[in-house]
N, C-alpha and C. Protein backbone atom coordinates (compact mmCIF):
# COMPACT_ATOMS: atom_id res chain seq x y z
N UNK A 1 53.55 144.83 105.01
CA UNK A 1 53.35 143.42 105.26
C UNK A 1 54.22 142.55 104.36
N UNK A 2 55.42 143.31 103.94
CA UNK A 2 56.08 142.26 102.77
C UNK A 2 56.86 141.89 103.42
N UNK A 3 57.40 142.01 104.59
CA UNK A 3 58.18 140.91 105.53
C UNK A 3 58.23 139.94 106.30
N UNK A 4 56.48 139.39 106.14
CA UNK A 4 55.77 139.04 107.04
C UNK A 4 56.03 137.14 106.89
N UNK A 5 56.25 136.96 105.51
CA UNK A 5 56.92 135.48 105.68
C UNK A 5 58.40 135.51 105.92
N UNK A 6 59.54 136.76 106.33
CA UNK A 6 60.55 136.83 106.78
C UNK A 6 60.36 136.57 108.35
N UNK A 7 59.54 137.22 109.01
CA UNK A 7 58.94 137.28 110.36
C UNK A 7 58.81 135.88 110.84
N UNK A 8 57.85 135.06 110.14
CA UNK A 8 57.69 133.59 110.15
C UNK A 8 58.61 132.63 110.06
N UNK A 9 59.63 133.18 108.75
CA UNK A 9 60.80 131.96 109.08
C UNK A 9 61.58 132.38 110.24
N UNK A 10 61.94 133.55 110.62
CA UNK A 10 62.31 133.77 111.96
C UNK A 10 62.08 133.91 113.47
N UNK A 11 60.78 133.42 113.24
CA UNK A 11 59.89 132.54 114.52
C UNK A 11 59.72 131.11 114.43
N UNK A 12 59.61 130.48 113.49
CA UNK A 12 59.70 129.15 113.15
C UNK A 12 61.14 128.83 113.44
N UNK A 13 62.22 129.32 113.01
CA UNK A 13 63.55 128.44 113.35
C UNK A 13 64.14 128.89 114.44
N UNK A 14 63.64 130.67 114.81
CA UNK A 14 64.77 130.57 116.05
C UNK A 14 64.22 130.78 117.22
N UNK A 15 62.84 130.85 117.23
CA UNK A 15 62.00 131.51 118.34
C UNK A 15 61.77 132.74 118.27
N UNK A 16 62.10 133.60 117.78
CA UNK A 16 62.85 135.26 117.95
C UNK A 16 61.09 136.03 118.28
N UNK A 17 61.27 136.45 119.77
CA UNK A 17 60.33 136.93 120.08
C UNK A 17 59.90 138.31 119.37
N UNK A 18 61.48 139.02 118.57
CA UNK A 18 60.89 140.37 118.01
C UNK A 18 60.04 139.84 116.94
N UNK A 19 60.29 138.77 116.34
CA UNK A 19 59.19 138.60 115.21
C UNK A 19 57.86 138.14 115.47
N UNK A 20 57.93 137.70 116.83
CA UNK A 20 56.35 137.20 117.19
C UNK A 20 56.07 138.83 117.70
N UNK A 21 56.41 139.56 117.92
CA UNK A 21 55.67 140.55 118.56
C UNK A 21 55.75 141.74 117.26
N UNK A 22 56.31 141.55 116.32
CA UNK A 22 55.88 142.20 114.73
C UNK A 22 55.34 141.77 114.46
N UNK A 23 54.74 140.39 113.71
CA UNK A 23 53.71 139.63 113.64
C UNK A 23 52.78 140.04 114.05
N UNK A 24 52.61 139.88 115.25
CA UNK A 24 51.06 140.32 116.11
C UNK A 24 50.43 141.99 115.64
N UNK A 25 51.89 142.39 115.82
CA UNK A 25 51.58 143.93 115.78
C UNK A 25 50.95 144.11 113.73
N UNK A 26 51.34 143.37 113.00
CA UNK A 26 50.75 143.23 111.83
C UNK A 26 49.27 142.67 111.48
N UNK A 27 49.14 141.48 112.41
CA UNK A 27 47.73 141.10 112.24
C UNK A 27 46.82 141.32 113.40
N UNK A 28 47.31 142.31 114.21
CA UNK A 28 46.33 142.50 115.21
C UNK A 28 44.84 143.37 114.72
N UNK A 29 44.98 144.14 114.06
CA UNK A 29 43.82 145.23 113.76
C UNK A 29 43.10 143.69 112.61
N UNK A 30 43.29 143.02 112.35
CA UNK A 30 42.80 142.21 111.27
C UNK A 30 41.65 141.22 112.17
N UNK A 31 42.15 140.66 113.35
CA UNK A 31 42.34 139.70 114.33
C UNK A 31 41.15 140.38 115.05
N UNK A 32 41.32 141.24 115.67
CA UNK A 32 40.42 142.41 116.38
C UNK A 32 39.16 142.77 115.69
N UNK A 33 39.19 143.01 114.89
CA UNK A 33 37.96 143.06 113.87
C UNK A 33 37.16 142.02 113.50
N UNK A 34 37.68 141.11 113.49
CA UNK A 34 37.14 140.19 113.04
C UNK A 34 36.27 139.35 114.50
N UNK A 35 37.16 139.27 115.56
CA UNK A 35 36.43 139.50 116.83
C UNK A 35 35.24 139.98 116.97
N UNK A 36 35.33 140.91 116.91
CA UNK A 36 34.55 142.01 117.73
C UNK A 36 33.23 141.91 117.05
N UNK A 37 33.47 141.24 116.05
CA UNK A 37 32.34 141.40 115.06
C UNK A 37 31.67 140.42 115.35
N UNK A 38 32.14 138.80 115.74
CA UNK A 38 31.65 137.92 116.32
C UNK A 38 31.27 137.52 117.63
N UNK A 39 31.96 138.17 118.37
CA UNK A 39 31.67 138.14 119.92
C UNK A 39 30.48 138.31 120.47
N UNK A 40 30.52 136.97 121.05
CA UNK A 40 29.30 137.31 122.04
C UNK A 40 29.00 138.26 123.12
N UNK A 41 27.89 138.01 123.53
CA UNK A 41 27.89 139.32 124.79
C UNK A 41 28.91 138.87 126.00
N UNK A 42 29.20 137.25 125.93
CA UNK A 42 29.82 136.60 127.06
C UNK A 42 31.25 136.98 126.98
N UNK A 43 31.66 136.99 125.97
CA UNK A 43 32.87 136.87 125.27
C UNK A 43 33.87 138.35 125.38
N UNK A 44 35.17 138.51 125.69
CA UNK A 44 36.01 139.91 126.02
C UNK A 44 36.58 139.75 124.47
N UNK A 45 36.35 140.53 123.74
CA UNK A 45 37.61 140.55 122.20
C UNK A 45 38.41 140.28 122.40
N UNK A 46 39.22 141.17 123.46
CA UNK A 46 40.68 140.84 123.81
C UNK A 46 41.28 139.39 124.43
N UNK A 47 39.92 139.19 125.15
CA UNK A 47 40.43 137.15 125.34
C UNK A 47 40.66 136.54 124.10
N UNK A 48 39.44 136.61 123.17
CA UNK A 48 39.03 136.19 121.90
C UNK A 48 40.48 136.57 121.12
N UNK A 49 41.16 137.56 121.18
CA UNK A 49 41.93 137.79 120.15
C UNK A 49 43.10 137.13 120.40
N UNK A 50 43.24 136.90 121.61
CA UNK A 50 44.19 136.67 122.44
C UNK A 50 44.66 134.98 122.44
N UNK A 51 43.53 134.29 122.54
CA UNK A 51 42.79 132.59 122.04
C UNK A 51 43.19 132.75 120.52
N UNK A 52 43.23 133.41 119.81
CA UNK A 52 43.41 133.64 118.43
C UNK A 52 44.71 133.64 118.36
N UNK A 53 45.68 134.20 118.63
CA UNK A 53 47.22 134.31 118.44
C UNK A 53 47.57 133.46 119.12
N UNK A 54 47.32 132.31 120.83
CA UNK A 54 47.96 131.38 120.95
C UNK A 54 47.48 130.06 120.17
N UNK A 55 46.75 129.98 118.85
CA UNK A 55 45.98 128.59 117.85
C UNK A 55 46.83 129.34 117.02
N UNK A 56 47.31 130.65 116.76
CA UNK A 56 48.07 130.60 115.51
C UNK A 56 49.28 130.48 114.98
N UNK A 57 50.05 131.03 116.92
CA UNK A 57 51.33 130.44 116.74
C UNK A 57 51.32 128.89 116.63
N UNK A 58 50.60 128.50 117.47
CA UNK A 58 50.43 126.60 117.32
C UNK A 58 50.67 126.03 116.30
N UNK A 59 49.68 126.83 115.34
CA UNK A 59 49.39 126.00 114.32
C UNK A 59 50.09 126.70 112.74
N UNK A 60 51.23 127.62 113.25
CA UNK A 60 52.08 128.12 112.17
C UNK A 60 52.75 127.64 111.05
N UNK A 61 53.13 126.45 112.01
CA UNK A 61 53.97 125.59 111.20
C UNK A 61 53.57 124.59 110.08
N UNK A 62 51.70 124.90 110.06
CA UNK A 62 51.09 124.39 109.20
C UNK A 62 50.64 125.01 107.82
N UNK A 63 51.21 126.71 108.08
CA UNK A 63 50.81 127.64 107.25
C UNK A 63 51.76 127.16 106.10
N UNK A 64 50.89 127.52 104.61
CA UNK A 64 51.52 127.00 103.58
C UNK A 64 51.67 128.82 103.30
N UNK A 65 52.83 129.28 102.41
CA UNK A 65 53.22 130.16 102.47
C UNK A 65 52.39 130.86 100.75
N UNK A 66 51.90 129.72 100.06
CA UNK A 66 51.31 129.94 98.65
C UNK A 66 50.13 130.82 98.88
N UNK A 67 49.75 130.19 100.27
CA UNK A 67 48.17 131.14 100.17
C UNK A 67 48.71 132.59 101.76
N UNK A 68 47.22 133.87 101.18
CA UNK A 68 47.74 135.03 101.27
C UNK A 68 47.49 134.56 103.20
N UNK A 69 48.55 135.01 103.90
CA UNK A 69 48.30 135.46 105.45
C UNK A 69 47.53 135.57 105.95
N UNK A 70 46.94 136.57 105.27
CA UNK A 70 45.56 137.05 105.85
C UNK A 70 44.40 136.75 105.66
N UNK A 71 44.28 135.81 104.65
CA UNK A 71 42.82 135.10 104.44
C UNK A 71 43.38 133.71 105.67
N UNK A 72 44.45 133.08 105.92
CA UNK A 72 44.69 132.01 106.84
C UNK A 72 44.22 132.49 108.15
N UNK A 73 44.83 133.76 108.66
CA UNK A 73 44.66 133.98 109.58
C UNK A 73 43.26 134.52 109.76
N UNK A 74 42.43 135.05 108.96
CA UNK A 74 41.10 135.18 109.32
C UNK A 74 40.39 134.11 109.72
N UNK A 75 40.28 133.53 108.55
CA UNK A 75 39.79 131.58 108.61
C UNK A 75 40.03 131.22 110.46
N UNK A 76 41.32 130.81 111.31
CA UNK A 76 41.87 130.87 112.12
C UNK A 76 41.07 131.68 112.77
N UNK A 77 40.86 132.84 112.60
CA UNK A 77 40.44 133.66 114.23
C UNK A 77 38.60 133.62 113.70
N UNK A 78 38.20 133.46 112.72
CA UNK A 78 36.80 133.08 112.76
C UNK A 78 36.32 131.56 113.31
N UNK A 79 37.03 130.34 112.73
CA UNK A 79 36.73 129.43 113.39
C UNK A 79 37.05 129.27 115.36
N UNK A 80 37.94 130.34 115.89
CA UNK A 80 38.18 130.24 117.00
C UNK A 80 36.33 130.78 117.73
N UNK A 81 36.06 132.03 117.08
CA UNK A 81 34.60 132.01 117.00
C UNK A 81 33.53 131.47 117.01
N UNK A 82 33.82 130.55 116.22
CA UNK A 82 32.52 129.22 116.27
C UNK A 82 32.99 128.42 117.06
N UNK A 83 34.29 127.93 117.36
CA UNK A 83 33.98 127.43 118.45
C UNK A 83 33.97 127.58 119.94
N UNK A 84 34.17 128.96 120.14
CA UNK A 84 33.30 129.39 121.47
C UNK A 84 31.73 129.62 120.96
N UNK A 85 31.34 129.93 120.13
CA UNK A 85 29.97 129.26 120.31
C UNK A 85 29.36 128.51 120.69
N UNK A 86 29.74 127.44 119.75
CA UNK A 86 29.80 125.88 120.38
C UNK A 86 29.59 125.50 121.86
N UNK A 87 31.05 125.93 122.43
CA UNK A 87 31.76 125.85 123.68
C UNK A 87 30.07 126.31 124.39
N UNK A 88 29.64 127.42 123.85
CA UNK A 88 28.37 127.65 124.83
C UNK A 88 27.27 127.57 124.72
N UNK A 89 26.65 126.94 123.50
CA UNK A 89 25.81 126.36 123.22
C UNK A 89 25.84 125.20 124.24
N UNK A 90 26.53 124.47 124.07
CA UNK A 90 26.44 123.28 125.20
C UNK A 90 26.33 123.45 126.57
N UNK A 91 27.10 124.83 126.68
CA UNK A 91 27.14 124.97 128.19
C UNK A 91 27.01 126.18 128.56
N UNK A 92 25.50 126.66 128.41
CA UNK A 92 25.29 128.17 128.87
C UNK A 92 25.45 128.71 130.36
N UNK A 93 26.19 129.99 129.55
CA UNK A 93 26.32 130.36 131.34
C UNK A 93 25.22 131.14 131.70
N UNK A 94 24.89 131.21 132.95
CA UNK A 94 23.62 132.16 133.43
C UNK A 94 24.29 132.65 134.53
N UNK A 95 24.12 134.31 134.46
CA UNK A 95 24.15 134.99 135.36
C UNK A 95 23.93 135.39 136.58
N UNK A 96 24.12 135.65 137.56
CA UNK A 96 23.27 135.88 138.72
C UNK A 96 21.95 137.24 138.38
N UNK A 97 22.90 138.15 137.50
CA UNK A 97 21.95 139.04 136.74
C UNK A 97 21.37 138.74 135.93
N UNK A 98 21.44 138.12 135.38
CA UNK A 98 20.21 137.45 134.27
C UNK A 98 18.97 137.11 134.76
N UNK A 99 19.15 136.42 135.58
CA UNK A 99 17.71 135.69 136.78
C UNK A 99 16.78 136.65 137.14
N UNK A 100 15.24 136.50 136.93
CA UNK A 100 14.47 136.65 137.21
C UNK A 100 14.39 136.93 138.81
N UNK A 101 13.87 138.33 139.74
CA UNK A 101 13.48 138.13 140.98
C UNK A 101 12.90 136.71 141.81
N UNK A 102 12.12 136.40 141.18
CA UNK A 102 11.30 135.65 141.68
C UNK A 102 12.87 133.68 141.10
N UNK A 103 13.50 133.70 140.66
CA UNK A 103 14.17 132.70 140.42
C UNK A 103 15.27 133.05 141.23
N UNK A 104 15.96 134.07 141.53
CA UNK A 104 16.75 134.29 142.38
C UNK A 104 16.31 134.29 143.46
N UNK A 105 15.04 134.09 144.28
CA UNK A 105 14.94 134.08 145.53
C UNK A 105 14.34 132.74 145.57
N UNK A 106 14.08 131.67 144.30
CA UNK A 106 14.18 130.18 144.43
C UNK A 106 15.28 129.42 144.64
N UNK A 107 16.42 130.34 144.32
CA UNK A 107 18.10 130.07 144.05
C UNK A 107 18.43 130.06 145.54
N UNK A 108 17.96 130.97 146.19
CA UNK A 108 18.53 131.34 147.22
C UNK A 108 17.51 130.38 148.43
């Protein structure tokens, strides 16, 4: 991982997709874990992780290089966490399987 702010300045200035896809390939098992651990039952990791790497390229250019990668990028893919919580706290989804017999044939 000691090339990993080389990776960054060479996604930041030139686009260079090999470094976004080293990148990923560096913080993916970090990213993934940290998922999986939070995920709801609603929730795919791989969306989740996935929502996680397009807020982090976004928001790259905000990364200060003093503090370590990987505590940023955790921070980053945990708050993406809370706020799909959020996201469904407000707005629960209900299943067709979830429903009660007797509520599914009020549904219907």
């Amino acid at each position: 991982m000691d090339d990993l702010p080389a990776l960054i300045r060479r996604w930041l200035d030139h686009r260079d997709e090999a470094a976004a896809r080293a990148l990923i390939d560096a913080l993916y098992p970090l990213v993934t874990r940290i998922v999986r651990r939070h995920a709801t039952g609603h929730d795919s990791p791989e969306d989740l992780a996935q929502e996680v790497f397009a807020r982090w390229f976004a928001q790259l250019d905000r990364y200060q290089p003093s503090l370590p990668l990987e505590n940023w990028t955790a921070r980053l893919a945990l708050n993406v966490c809370r706020n799909r919580w959020r996201h469904q706290a407000r707005r629960p989804e209900l299943r067709w399987e979830d429903l009660a017999p007797a509520e599914r044939a009020a549904a219907e």
